[in-house]
Protein backbone atom coordinates (compact mmCIF):
# COMPACT_ATOMS: atom_id res chain seq x y z
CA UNK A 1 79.05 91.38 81.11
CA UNK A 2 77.33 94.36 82.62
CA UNK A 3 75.32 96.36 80.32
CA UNK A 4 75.81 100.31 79.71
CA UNK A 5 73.84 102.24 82.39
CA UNK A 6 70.89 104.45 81.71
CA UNK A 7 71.89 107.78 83.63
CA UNK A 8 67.53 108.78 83.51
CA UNK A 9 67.53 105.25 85.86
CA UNK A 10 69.31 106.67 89.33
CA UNK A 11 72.38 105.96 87.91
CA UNK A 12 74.95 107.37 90.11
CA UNK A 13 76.57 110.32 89.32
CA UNK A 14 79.94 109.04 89.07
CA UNK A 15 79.09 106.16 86.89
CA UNK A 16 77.31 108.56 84.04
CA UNK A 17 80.39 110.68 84.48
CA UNK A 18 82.88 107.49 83.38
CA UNK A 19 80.33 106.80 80.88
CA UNK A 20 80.72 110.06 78.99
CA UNK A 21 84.52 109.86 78.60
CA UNK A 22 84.21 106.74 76.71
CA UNK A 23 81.35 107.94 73.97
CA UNK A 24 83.32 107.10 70.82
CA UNK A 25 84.94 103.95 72.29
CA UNK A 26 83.41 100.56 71.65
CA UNK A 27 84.89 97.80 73.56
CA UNK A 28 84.43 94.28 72.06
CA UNK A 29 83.82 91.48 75.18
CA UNK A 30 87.99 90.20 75.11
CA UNK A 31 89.52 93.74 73.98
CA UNK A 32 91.70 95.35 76.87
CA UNK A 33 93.00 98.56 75.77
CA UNK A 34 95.75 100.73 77.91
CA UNK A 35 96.45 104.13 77.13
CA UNK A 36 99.86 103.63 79.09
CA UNK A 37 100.95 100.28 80.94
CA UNK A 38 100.66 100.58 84.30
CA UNK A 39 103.18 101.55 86.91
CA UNK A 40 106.00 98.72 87.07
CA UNK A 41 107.35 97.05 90.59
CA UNK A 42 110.21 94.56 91.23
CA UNK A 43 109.63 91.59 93.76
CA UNK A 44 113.14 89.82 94.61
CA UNK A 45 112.11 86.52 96.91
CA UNK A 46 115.11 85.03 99.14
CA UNK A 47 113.79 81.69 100.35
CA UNK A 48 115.82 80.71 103.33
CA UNK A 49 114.81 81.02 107.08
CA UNK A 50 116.94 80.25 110.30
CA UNK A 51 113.34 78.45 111.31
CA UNK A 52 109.92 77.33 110.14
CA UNK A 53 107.60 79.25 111.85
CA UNK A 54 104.32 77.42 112.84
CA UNK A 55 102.01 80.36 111.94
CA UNK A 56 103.70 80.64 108.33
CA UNK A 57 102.39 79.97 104.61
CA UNK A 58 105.14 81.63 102.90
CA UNK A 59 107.56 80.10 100.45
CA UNK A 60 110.33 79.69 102.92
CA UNK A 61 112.31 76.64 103.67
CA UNK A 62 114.83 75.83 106.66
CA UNK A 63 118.32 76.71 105.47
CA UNK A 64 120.94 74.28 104.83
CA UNK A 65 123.13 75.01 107.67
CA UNK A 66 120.33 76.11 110.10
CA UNK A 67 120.46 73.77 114.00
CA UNK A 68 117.30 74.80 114.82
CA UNK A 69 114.17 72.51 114.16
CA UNK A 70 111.35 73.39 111.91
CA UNK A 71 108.88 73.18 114.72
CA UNK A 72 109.23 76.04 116.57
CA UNK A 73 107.93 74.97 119.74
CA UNK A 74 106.64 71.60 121.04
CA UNK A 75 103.00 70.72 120.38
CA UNK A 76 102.13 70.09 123.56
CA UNK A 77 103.44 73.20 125.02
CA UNK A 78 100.86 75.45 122.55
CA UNK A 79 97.87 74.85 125.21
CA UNK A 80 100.24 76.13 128.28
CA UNK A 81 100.10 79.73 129.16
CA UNK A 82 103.24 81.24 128.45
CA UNK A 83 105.56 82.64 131.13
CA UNK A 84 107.84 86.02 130.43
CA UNK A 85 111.90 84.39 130.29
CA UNK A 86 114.93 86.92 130.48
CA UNK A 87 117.23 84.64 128.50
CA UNK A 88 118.43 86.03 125.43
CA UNK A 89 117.98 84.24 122.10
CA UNK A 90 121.47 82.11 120.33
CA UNK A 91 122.95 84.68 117.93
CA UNK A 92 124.99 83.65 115.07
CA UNK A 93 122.10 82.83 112.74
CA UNK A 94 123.90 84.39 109.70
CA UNK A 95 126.33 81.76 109.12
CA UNK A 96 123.08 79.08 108.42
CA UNK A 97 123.36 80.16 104.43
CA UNK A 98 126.73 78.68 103.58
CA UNK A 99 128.47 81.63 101.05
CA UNK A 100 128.23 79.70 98.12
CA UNK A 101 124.62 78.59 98.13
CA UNK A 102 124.07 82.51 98.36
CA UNK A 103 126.37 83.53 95.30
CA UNK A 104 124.50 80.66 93.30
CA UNK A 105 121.29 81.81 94.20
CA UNK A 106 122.07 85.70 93.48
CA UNK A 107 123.54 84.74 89.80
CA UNK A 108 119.85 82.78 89.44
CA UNK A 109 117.88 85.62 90.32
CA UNK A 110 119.85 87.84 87.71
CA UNK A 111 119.66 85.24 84.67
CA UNK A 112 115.70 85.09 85.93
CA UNK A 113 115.56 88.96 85.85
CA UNK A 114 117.18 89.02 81.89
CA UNK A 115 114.97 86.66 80.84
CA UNK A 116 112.46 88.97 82.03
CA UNK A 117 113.70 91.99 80.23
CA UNK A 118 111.52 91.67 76.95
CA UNK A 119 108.30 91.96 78.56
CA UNK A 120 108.97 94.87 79.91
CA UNK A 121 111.90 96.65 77.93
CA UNK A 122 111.35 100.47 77.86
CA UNK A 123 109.63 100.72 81.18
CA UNK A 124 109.95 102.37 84.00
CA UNK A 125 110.95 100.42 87.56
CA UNK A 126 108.49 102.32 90.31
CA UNK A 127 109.69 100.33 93.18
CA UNK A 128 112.16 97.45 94.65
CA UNK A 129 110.86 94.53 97.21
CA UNK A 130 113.02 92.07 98.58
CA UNK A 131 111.13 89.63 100.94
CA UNK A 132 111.58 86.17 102.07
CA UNK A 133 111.96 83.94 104.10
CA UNK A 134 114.57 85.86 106.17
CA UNK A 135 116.60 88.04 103.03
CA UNK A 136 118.87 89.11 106.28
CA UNK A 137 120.52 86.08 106.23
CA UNK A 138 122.00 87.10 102.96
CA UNK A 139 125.39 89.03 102.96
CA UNK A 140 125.71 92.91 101.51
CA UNK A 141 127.83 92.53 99.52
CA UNK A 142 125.60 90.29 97.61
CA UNK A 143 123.06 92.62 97.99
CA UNK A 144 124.66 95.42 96.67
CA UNK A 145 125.25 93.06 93.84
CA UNK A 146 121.55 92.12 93.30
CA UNK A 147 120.86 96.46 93.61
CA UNK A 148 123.53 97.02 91.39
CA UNK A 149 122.30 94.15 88.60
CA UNK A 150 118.91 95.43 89.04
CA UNK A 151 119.65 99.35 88.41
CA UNK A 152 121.92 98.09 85.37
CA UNK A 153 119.40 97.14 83.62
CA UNK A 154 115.84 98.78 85.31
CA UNK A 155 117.42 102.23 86.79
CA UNK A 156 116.59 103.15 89.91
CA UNK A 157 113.11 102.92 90.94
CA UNK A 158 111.16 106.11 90.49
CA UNK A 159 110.03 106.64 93.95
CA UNK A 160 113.72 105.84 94.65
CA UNK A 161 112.21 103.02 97.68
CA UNK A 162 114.13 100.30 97.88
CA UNK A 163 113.02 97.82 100.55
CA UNK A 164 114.33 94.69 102.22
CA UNK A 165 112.70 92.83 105.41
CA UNK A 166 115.09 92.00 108.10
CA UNK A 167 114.57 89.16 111.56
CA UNK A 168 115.65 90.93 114.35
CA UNK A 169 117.31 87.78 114.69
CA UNK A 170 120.08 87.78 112.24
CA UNK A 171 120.61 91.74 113.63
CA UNK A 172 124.05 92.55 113.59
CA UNK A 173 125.09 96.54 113.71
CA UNK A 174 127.66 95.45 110.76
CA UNK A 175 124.80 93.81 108.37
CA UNK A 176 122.38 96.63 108.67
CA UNK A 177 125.24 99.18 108.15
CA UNK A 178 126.42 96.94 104.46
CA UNK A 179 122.37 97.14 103.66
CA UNK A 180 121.98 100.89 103.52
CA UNK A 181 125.02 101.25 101.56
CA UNK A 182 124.32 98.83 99.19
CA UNK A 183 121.10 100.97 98.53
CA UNK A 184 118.50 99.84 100.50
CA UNK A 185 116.62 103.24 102.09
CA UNK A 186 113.36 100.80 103.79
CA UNK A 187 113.66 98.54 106.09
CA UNK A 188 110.84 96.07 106.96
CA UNK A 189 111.56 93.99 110.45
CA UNK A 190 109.80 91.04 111.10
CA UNK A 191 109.29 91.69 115.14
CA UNK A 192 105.65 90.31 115.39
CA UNK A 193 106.05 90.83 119.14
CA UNK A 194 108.37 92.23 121.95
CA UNK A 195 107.34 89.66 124.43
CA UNK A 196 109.66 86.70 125.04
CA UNK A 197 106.85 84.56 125.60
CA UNK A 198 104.71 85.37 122.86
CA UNK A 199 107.72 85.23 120.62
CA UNK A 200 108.25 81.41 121.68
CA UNK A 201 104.66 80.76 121.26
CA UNK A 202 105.27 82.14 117.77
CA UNK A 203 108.56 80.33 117.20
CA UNK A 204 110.89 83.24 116.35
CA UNK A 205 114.00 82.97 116.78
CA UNK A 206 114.92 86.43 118.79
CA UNK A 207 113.73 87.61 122.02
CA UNK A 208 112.71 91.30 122.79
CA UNK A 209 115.82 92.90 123.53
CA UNK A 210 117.32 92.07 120.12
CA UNK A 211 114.34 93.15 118.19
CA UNK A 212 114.35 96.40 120.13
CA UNK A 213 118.17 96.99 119.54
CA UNK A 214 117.44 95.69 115.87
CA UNK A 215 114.80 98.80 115.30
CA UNK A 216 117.35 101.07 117.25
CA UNK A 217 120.02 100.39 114.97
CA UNK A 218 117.43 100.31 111.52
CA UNK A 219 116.09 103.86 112.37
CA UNK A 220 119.52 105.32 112.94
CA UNK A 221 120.46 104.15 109.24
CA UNK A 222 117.43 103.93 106.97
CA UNK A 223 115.01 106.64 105.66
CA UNK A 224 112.04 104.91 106.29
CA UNK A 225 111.48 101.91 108.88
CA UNK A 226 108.45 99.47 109.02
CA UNK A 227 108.12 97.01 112.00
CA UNK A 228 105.32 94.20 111.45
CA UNK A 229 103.63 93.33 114.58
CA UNK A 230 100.93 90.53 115.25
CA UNK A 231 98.02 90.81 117.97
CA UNK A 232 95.28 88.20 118.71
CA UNK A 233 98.34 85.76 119.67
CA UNK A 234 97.83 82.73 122.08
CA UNK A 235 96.53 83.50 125.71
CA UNK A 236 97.20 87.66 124.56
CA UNK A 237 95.26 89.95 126.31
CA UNK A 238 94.18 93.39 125.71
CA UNK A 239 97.13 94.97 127.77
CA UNK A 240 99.79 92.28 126.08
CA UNK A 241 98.94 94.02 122.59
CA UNK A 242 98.75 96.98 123.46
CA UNK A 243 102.51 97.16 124.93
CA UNK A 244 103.51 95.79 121.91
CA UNK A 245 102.43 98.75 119.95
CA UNK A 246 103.30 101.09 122.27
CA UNK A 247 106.64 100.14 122.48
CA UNK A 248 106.88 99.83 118.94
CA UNK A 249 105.93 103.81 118.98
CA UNK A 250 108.75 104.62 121.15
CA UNK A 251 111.07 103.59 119.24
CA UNK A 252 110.14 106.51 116.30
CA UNK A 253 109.87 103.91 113.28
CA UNK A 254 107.95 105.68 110.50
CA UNK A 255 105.46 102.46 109.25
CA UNK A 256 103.29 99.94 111.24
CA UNK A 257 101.86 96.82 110.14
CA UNK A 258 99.54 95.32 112.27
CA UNK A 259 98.42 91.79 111.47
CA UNK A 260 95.81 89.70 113.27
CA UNK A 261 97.13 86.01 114.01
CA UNK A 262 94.97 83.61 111.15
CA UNK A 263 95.22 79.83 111.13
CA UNK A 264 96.80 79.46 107.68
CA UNK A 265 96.08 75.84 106.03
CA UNK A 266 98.75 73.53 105.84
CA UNK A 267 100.90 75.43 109.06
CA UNK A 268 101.33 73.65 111.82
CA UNK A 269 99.32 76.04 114.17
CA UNK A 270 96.09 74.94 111.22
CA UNK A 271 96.71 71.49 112.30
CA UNK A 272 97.13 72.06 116.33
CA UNK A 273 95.66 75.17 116.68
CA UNK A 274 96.49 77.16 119.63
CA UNK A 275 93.91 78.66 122.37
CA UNK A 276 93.77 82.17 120.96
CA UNK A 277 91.36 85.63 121.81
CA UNK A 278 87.46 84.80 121.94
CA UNK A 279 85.94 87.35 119.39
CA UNK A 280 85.09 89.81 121.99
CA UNK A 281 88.64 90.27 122.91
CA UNK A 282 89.29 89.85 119.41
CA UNK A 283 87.66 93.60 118.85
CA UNK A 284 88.92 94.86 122.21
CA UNK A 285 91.99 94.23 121.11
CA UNK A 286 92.21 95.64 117.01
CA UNK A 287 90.18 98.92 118.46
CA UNK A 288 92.65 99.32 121.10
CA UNK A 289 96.44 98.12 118.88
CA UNK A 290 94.34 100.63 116.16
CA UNK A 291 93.44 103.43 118.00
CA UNK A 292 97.21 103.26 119.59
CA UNK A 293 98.12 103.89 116.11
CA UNK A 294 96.21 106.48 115.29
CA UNK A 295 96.56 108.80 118.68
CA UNK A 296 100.29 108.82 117.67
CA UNK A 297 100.07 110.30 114.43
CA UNK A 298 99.70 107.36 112.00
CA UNK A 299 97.58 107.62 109.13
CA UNK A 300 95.21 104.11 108.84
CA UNK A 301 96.06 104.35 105.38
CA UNK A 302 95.26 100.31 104.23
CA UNK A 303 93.47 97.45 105.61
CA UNK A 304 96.87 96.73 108.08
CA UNK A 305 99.32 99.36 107.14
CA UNK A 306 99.85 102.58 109.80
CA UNK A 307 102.47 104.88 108.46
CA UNK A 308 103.18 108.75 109.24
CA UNK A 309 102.35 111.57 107.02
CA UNK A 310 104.63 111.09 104.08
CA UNK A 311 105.99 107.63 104.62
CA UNK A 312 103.75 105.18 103.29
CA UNK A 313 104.62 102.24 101.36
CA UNK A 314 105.13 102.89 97.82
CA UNK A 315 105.83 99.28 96.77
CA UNK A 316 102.73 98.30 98.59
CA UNK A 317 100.58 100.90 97.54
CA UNK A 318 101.40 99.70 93.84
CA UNK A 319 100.11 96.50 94.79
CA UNK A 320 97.15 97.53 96.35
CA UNK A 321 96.36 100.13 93.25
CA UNK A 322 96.42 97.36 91.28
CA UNK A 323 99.65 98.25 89.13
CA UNK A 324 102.26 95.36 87.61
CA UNK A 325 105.09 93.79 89.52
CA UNK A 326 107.70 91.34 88.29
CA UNK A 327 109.11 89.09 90.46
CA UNK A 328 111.86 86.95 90.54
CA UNK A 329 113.08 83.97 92.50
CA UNK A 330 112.03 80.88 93.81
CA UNK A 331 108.01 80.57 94.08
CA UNK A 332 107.55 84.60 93.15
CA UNK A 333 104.37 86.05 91.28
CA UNK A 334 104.07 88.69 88.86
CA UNK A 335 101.49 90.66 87.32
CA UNK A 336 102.60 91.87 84.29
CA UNK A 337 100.25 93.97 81.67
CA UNK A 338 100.64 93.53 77.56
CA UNK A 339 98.76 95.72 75.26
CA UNK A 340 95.90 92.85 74.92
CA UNK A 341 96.64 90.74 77.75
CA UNK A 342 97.50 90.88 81.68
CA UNK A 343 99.56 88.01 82.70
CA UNK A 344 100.09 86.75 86.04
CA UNK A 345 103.20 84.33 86.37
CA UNK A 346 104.06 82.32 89.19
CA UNK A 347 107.78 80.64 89.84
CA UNK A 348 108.38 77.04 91.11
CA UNK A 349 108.50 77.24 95.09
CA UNK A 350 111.91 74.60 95.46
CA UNK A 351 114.81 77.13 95.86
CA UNK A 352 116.96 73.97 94.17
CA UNK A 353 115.23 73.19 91.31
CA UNK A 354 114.79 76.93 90.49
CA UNK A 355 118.81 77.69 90.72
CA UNK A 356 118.95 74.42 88.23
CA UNK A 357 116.65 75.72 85.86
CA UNK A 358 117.96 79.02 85.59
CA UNK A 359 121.40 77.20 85.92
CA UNK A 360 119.83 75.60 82.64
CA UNK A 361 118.55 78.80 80.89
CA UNK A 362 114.84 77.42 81.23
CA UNK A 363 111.96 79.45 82.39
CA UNK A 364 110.85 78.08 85.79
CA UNK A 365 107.45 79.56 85.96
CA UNK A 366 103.45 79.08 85.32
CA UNK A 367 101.74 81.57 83.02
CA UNK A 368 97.94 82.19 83.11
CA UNK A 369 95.98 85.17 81.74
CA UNK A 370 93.82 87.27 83.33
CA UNK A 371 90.64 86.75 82.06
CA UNK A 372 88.14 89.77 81.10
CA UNK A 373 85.53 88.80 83.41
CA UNK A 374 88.39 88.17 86.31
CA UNK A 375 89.05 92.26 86.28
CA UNK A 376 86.64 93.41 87.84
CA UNK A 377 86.99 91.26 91.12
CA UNK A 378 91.23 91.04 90.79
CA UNK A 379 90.59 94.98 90.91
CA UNK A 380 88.40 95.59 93.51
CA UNK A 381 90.31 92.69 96.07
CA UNK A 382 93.21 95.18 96.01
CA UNK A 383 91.87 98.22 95.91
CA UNK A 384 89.55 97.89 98.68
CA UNK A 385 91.84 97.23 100.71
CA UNK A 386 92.81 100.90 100.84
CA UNK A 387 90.94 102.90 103.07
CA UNK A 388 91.26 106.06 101.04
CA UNK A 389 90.33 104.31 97.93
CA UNK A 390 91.26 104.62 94.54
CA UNK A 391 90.27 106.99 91.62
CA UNK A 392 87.89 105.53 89.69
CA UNK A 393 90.08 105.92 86.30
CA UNK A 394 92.34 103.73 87.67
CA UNK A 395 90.07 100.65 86.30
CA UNK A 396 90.26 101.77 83.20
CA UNK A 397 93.76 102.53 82.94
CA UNK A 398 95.15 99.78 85.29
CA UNK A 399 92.38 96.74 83.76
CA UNK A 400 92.13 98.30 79.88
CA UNK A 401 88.73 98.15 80.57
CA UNK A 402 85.52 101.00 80.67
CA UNK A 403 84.37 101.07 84.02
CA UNK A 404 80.73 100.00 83.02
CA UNK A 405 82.36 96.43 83.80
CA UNK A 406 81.96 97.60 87.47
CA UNK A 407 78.61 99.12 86.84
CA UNK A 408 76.47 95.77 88.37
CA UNK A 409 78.55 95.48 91.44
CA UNK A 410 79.07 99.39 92.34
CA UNK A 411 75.28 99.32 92.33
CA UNK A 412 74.94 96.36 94.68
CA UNK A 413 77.73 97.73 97.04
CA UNK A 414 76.19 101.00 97.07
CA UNK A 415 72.62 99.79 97.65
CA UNK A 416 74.07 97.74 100.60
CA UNK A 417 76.09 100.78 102.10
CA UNK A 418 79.31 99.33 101.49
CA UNK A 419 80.43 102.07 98.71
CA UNK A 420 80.65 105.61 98.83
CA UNK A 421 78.88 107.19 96.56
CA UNK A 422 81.23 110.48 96.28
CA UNK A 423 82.13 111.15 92.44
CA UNK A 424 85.64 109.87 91.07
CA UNK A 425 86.24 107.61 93.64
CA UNK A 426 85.85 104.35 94.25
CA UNK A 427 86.20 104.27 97.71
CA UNK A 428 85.04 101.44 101.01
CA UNK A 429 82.48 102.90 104.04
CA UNK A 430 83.37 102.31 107.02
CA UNK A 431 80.60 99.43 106.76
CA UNK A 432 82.37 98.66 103.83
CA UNK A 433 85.43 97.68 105.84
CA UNK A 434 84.25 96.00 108.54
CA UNK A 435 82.42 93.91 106.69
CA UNK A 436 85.42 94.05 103.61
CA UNK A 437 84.84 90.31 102.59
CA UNK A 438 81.31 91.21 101.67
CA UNK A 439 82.27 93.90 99.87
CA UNK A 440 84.93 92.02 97.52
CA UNK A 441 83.18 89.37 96.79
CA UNK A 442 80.17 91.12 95.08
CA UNK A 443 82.22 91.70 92.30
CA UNK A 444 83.30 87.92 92.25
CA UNK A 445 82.33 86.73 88.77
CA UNK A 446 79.13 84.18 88.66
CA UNK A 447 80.00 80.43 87.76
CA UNK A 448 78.75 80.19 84.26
């Protein structure tokens, strides 16, 4: 454990601030103390997908009534260059979750929610997630059910956000319209790219022109609209990425995530990897899909999130500050704080044997706590992320913990240039970001 710092010894300013506010307060080595429990998130995971995509390490499995393959595309096809096609993508993808698999899924994820109650009974819900697999593919009414359940017994979330993710390819005008009166107000579409080809090479299941008339359709009806994109894709150049932003910006959605393709273990693209962007095009191509983002407005608010003033992601910025989420479903995680402990559960990944366990009123799920010497790292891997950083109290109030626990690593980061060093803040460089692996893992705790 790091020892109290000596403010005569270059101490930095900050740090002999946090000191003073805890004179009077004695920690013992285990003891996590929280004047108030952190801010409180809901995670709701539907596990079903029209397709297995080959890039994909997500709990998602092919759904019962789904014709198309697992393997997106044909092996030997990932080396070829892909060519632009003007054939639209099969529709009907909705009907691949037979109604009654859906209805026995939706009265799991309630008896998983009560049996979460206790833990967390007189507090306040900050924010709702539903992600997947492809949640689209359920019906609204049943998600107006799961709202409804949820705000019987949580309220509705203080930031009032409620968001789902849709696939442009189980867009229909209809299912969008039942969403946003059921009570979902975000809407997170899973577009990745607007190029036929690249989507192929990707193995999703909708061409362009649906995911463009998908984000037509979600910004006429929702508050706030988030379309993920993916750059560094096979045989992508510069140009290829770049359209894909841009006409992601012309189509006034309020949130941007922009992820680089990674070779995720245990996909099929980890096993046959694809030919993708050597690292120089690699930078060409963030700076430019980046800068895009910026020049139109968007804040660069987190490590891959682009929103407009006033519309970032609540839900993910809870995350990211390092506050509690439950979650419920199959294969879901939750952080969950206690006044001595932080918890972190995580939920058995088989959709089936989770509805039979619930079905059974057992408790499908690992629990592990958070151990003292964990906090500083599980902290700082979040909150880095966040380009604007984080108040410093937030340790404290978020971990139970006096910041001194950070003292050893702030110095390091700051020695290196990877910290700032303005007061109340703990906040990345730009160094700091580029090189934001670095940065985290100083605070990774040593092997004893």
């Amino acid at each position: 454990m790091s020892q109290p710092v000596d403010p005569s010894n270059n101490a930095p300013a900050f740090m002999a601030t946090s000191a003073n506010n805890l004179v009077g307060r004695v920690f013992m080595p285990s003891e996590l103390r929280f004047a108030a429990m952190p801010p409180l998130a809901l995670y709701i995971h539907l596990p079903w997908c029209v397709r297995k995509c080959p890039y994909c390490d997500f709990n998602s499995h092919l759904a019962p009534e789904s014709k198309l393959r697992e393997v997106a595309v044909p092996v030997h096809s990932l080396n070829a260059k892909p060519v632009e096609s003007t054939e639209p993508a099969e529709q009907g993808y909705a009907a691949s979750l037979p109604l009654d698999l859906q209805r026995r899924y939706l009265n799991a994820l309630i008896a998983d929610l009560d049996q979460q109650l206790p833990k967390i009974w007189g507090r306040k819900l900050y924010s709702i997630f539903i992600g997947g697999g492809t949640p689209s593919l359920f019906e609204p009414s049943l998600i107006d059910e799961l709202i409804a359940a949820v705000r019987a017994r949580l309220g509705m979330p203080q930031t009032g956000e409620i968001t789902m993710e849709a696939n442009p390819g189980t867009f229909e005008q209809a299912r969008f319209e039942g969403y946003r009166k059921a009570g979902v107000n975000r809407l997170s579409i899973g577009v990745q790219s607007f190029s036929d080809s690249h989507l192929k090479a990707l193995g999703r299941v909708h061409n362009g022109g649906q995911a463009i008339d998908a984000v037509r359709s979600a910004v006429a009806l929702f508050d706030e609209v988030n379309i993920d994109l993916m750059y560094a894709l096979p045989h992508q150049s510069v140009d290829q990425a770049l359209a894909d932003v841009k006409q992601a910006l012309s189509l006034n959605t309020t949130h941007l995530s922009l992820y680089q393709l990674t070779m995720e273990p245990n996909t099929l693209f980890a096993a046959k990897p694809p030919p993708l962007p050597d690292d120089d095009t690699l930078v060409d191509i963030e700076e430019a899909v980046q800068g895009a983002a910026r020049n139109a407005g968007f804040e660069h608010y987190e490590i891959s999130a682009f929103a407009k003033p006033g519309h970032r992601s609540q839900h993910n910025l809870n995350y990211w500050g390092f506050g509690d989420y439950l979650g419920i479903g199959a294969g879901a995680h939750a952080k969950i704080s206690y006044p001595n402990r932080i918890e972190r559960e995580t939920r058995h990944r088989n959709p089936m044997a989770y509805m039979d366990e619930m079905e059974g009123a057992a408790q499908p799920l690992e629990v592990s706590t958070v151990a003292v010497r964990d906090l500083p790292f599980e902290f700082m891997l979040n909150a880095m992320r966040l380009l604007d950083g984080v108040p410093e109290a937030w340790f404290e109030e978020r971990c139970g913990r006096p910041l001194i626990d950070l003292q050893k690593g702030l110095n390091l980061a700051l020695k290196k240039g990877l910290l700032d060093s303005r007061p109340g803040t703990l906040k990345p460089t730009e160094t700091g970001l580029r090189f934001l692996n670095d940065l985290q893992m100083i605070f990774l705790p040593k092997s004893v």
